[in-house]
Protein backbone atom coordinates (compact mmCIF):
# COMPACT_ATOMS: atom_id res chain seq x y z
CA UNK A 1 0.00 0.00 0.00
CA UNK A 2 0.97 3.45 -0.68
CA UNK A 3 2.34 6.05 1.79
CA UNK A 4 1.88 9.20 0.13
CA UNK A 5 -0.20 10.68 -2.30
CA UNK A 6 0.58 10.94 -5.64
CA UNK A 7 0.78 14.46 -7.43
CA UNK A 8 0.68 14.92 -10.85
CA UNK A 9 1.60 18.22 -12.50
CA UNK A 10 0.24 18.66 -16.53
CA UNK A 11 1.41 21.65 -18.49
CA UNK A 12 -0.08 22.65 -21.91
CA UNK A 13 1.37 23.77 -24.55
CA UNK A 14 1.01 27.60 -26.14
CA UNK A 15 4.72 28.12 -27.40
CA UNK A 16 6.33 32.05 -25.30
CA UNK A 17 3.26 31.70 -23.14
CA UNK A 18 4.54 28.54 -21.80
CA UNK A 19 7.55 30.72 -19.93
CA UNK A 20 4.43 30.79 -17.38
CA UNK A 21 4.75 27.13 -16.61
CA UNK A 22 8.36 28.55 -14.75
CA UNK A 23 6.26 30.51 -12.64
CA UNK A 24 3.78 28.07 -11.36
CA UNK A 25 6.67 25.55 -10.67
CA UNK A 26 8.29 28.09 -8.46
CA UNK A 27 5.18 28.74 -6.15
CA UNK A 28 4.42 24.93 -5.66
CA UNK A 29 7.99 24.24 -5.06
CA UNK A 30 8.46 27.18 -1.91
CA UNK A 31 4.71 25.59 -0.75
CA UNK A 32 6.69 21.75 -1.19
CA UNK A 33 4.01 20.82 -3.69
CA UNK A 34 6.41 18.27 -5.59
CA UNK A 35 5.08 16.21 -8.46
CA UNK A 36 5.56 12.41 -8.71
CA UNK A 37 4.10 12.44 -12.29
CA UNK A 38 4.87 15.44 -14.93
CA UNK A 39 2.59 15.24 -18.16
CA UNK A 40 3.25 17.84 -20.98
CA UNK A 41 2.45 19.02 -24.18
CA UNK A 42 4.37 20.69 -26.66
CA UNK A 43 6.29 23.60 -24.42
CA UNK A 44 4.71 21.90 -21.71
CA UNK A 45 6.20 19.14 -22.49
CA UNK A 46 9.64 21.11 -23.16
CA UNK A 47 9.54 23.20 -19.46
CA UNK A 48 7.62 19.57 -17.54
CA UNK A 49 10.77 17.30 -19.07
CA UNK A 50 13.61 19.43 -17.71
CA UNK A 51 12.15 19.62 -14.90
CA UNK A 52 11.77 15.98 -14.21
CA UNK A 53 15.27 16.07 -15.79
CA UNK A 54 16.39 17.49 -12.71
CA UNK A 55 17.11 20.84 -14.31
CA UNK A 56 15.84 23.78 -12.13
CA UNK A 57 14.41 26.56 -12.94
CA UNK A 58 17.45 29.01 -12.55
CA UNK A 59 19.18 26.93 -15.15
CA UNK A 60 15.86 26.62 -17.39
CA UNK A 61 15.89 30.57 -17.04
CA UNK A 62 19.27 30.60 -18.28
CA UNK A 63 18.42 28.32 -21.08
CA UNK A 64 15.29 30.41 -22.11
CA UNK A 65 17.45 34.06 -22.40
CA UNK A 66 19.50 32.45 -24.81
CA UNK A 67 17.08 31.57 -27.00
CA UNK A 68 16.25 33.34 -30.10
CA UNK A 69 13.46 33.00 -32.36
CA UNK A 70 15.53 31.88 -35.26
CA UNK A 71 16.62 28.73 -33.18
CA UNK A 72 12.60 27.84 -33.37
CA UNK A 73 12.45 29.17 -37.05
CA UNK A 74 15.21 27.80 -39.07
CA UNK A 75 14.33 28.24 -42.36
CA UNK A 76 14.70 31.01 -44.91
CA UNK A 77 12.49 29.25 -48.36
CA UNK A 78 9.54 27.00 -48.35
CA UNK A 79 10.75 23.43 -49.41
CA UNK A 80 7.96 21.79 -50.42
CA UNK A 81 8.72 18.48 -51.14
CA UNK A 82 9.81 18.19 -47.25
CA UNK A 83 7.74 17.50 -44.82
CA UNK A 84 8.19 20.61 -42.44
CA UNK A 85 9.81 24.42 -43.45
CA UNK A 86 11.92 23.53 -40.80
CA UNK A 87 14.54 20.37 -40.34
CA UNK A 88 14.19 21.61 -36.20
CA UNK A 89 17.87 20.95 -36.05
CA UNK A 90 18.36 23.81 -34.47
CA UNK A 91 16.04 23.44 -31.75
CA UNK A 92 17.50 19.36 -31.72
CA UNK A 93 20.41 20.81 -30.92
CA UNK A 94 19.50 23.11 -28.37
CA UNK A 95 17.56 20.44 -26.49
CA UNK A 96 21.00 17.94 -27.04
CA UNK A 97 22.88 20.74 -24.87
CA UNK A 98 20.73 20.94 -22.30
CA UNK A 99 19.76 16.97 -21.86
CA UNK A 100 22.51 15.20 -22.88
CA UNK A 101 21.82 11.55 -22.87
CA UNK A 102 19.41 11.28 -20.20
CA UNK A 103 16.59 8.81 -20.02
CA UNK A 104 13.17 9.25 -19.16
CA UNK A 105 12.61 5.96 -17.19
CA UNK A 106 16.12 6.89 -15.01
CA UNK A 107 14.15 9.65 -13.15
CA UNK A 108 13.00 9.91 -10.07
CA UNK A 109 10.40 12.10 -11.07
CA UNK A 110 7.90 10.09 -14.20
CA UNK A 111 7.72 12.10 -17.37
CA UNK A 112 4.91 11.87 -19.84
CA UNK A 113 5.45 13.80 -23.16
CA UNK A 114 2.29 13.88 -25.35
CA UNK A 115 2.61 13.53 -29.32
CA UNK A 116 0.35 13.07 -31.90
CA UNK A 117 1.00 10.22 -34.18
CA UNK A 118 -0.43 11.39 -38.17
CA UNK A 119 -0.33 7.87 -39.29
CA UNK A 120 -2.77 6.55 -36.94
CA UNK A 121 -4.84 9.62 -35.87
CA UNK A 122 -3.73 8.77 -32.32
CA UNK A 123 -2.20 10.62 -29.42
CA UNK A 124 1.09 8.96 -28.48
CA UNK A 125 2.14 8.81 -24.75
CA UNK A 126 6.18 8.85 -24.58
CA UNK A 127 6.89 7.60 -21.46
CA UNK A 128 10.61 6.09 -21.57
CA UNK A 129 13.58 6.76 -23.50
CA UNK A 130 15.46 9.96 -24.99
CA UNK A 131 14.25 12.99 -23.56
CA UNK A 132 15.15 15.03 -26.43
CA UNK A 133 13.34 12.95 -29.10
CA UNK A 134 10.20 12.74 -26.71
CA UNK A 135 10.23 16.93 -26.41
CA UNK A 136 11.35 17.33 -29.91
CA UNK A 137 8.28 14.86 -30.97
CA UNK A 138 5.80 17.11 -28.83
CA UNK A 139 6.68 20.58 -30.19
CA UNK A 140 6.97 19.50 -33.43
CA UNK A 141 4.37 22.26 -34.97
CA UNK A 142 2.94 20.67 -38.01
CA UNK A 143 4.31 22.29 -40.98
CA UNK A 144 6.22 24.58 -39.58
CA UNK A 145 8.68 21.54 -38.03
CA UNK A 146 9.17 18.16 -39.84
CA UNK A 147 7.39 15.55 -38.12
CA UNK A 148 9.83 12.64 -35.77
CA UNK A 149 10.17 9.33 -36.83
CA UNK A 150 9.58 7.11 -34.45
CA UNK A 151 9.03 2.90 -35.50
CA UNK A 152 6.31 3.58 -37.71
CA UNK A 153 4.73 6.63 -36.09
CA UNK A 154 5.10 9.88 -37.33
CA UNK A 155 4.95 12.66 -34.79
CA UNK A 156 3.74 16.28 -34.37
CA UNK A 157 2.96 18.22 -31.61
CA UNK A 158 0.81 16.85 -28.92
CA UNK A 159 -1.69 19.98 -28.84
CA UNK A 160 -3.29 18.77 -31.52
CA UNK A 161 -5.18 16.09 -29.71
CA UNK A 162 -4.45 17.10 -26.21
CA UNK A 163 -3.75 20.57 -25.03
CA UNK A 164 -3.74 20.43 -21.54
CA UNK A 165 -3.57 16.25 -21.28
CA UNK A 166 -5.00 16.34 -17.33
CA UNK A 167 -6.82 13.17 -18.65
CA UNK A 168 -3.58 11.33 -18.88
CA UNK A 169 -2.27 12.46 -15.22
CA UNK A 170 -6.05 10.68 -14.02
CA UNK A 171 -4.80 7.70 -15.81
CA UNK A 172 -1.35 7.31 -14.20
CA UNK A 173 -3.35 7.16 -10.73
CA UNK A 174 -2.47 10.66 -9.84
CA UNK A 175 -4.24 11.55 -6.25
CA UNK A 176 -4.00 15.23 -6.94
CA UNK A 177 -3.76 16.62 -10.18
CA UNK A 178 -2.77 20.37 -10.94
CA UNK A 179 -3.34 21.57 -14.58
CA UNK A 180 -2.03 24.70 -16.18
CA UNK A 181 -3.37 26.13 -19.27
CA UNK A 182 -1.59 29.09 -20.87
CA UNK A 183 -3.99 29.78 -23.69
CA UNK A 184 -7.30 30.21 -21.87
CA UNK A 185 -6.89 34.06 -21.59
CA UNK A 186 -5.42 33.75 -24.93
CA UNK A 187 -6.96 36.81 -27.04
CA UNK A 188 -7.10 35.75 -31.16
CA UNK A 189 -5.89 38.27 -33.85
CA UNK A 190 -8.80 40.28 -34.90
CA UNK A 191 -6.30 41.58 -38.53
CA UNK A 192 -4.85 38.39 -39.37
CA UNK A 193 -1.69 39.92 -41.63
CA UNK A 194 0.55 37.27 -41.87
CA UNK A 195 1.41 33.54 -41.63
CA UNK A 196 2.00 34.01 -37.71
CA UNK A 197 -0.90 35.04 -37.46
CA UNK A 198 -2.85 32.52 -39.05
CA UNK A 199 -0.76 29.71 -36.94
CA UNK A 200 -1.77 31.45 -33.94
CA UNK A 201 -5.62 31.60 -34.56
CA UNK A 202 -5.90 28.28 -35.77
CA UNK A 203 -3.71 26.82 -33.07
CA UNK A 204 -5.79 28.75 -30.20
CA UNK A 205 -9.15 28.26 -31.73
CA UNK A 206 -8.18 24.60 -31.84
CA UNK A 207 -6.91 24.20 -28.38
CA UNK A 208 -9.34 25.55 -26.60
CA UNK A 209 -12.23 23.47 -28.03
CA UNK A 210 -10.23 20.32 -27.63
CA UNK A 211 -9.51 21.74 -23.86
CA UNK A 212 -13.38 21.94 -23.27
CA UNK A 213 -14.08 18.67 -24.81
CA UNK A 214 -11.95 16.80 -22.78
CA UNK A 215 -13.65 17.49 -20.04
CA UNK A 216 -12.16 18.58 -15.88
CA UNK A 217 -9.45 15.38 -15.34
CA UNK A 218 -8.07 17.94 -13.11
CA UNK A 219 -8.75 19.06 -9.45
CA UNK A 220 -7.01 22.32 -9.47
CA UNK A 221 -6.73 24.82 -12.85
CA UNK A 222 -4.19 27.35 -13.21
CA UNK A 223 -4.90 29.82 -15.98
CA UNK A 224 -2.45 32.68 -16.03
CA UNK A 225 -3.36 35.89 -17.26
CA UNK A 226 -0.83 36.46 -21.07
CA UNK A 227 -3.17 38.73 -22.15
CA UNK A 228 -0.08 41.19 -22.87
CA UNK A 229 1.69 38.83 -25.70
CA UNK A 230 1.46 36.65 -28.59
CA UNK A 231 2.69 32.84 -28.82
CA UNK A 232 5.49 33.99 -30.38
CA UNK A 233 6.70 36.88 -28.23
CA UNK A 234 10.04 34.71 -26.67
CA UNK A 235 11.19 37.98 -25.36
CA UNK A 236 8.31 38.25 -22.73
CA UNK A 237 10.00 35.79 -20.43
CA UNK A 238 9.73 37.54 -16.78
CA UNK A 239 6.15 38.70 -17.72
CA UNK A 240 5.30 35.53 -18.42
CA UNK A 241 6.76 33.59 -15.25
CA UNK A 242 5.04 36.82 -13.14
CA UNK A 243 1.71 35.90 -14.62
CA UNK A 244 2.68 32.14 -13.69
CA UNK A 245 3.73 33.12 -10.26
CA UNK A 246 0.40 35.17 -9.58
CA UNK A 247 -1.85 32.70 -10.62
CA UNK A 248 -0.82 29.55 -8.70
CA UNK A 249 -0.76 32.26 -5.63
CA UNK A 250 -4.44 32.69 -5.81
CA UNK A 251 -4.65 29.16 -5.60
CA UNK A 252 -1.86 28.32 -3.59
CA UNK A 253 -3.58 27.46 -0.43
CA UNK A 254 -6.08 25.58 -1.56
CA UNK A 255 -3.94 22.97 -2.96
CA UNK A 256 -2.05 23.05 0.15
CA UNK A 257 -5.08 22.25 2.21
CA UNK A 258 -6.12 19.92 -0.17
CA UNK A 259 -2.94 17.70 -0.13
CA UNK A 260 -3.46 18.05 3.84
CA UNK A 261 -6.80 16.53 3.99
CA UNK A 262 -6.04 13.89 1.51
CA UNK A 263 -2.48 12.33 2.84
CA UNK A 264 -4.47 12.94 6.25
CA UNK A 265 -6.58 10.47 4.88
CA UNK A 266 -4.57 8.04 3.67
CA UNK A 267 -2.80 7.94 6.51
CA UNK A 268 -5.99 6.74 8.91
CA UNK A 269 -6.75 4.00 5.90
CA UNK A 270 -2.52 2.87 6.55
CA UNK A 271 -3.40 3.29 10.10
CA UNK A 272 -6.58 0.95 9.78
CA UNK A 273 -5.22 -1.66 7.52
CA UNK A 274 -2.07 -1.89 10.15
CA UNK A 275 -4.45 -2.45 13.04
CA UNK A 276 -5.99 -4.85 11.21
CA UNK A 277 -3.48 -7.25 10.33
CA UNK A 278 -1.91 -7.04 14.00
CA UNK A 279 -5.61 -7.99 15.08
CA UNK A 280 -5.31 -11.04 12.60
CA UNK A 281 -1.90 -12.19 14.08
C-alpha cells in the first residue's frame, strides 16, 4: 500500500506563453508541492521534461534568455517536397545541450510527453527513453517543423489532440492533479496579416475546443493571465513567469489544504489496515 499521495503536474502547450509554466513551478515548489508524475504538451512538455530532468528553474531561465526565435524558425524558403519548413535541427540541438543523454525511465520524477502520431490519428504517450526525441516529438508544430520518426509513427505536436492532457495524469493514478493552461486568456488576432498570425488563430481556436471537450481530469486549474503577448513573443519571459507566479498564488492554499486533507486520509486508511493485520496475528 501506498504512503503518500501521488501528485501529478500537466502543463499545456502555447509556445512564449509557456515561460508561465516557470512561474507556477516556483510557487508549488516554496509551498513543497512536488510532483511524482509530470505530463506535458508541446512547451509543456519542453519546461515539464527538464524539470523531471532534474534541471531547475534558474538553469531553465538561463536556457530560455539564450534563445532566439531563429533557433525555433530555421528556415529562410519553403521546401515543399519536405515535410516541415523547418529540419528543427536547431532546436534538436539546443535540447541535445541541455539533456545530454538522459533517459526518461532513469528519473525519479515520471515524465509523460504527449505527441500526436499522423499515421494513426492517435495521441502517443512517450513515457521512456530519450528525452530530447520525446520533447522534440511534442513541439513539433505541423508544418512549420518536420514531423519525428519514431518505429512507424510519425509525430507532431501533442496539442493537436491534447492541449492540456490532465486526462492522462487521471490515468497514471495521480491523487491530486494540478493543470495549467496558458492559452485560456489567450486573445485571437482580430487583422490576421501574416502567416503568424494565421498559426496562432488556428492553433488557439483549436486548443481551446479540444480543452473543453476533454472534459475537468483535473482538481485544481491554473490559468495565467498572457493577455499582454502573442505565442510567439520569446522575449516576454519575466512577464510571463510573473503571470505564472500570480496565478498559482491565488490558488496556492487551496492545494495546500487539499494535499493536507487527503495524505491525512490516507494515513488513517494505513493506520486501519495496520491495526488490522496485527488484530489477525
Amino acid at each position: 500500500m501506498k504512503d503518500k499521495l501521488k501528485i501529478a503536474l500537466v502543463l499545456g502547450g502555447g509556445a512564449a506563453l509557456g515561460y508561465a509554466h516557470l512561474g507556477v513551478i516556483e510557487v508549488l515548489e516554496k509551498h513543497d508541492i512536488k510532483p511524482d508524475i509530470v505530463v506535458g504538451t508541446s512547451m509543456g512538455a519542453m519546461i515539464g521534461g527538464a524539470y523531471a530532468a532534474g534541471i531547475n528553474v534558474s538553469e531553465m531561465l538561463e536556457y530560455a534568455r539564450q534563445f532566439k526565435i531563429s533557433q525555433f524558425l530555421d528556415f529562410n524558403i519553403i521546401k515543399f517536397k519536405k515535410c516541415g519548413l523547418s529540419s528543427g535541427k536547431n532546436i534538436t540541438d539546443m535540447l541535445e545541450k541541455a539533456f545530454g543523454d538522459k533517459k526518461i525511465e532513469d528519473q525519479s520524477i515520471q515524465f509523460i510527453a504527449v505527441a500526436t502520431d499522423i499515421i494513426s490519428k492517435e495521441e502517443v504517450h512517450i513515457k521512456r527513453g530519450s528525452f530530447v526525441k520525446a520533447i522534440r516529438a511534442s513541439i513539433s508544430i505541423p508544418v512549420v517543423f518536420e514531423p519525428v520518426k519514431i518505429g512507424k509513427k510519425m509525430l507532431v505536436d501533442g496539442g493537436i489532440l491534447n492541449q492540456v492532457p490532465a486526462d492522462i495524469a487521471k490515468k497514471s493514478g495521480a491523487d491530486l492533479i494540478i493543470a495549467v493552461n496558458v492559452t485560456s486568456n489567450y486573445k485571437t488576432v482580430n487583422q490576421v496579416e501574416n502567416m503568424i498570425d494565421v498559426i496562432e488563430n488556428v492553433a488557439v481556436v483549436q486548443q481551446q475546443v479540444l480543452f473543453d471537450l476533454k472534459g475537468k481530469n483535473y482538481n485544481f486549474l491554473i490559468e495565467p493571465e498572457l493577455t499582454e503577448m502573442r505565442l510567439m513573443d520569446f522575449k516576454k519571459i519575466d512577464y510571463a513567469i510573473n503571470s505564472g507566479k500570480q496565478a498559482t498564488e491565488k490558488i496556492i492554499n487551496e492545494i495546500v489544504a487539499f494535499k493536507k486533507t487527503k495524505q491525512e486520509k490516507l494515513d488513517k486508511k494505513i493506520q486501519k489496515t495496520l491495526e488490522m493485520q496485527k488484530s489477525k496475528i
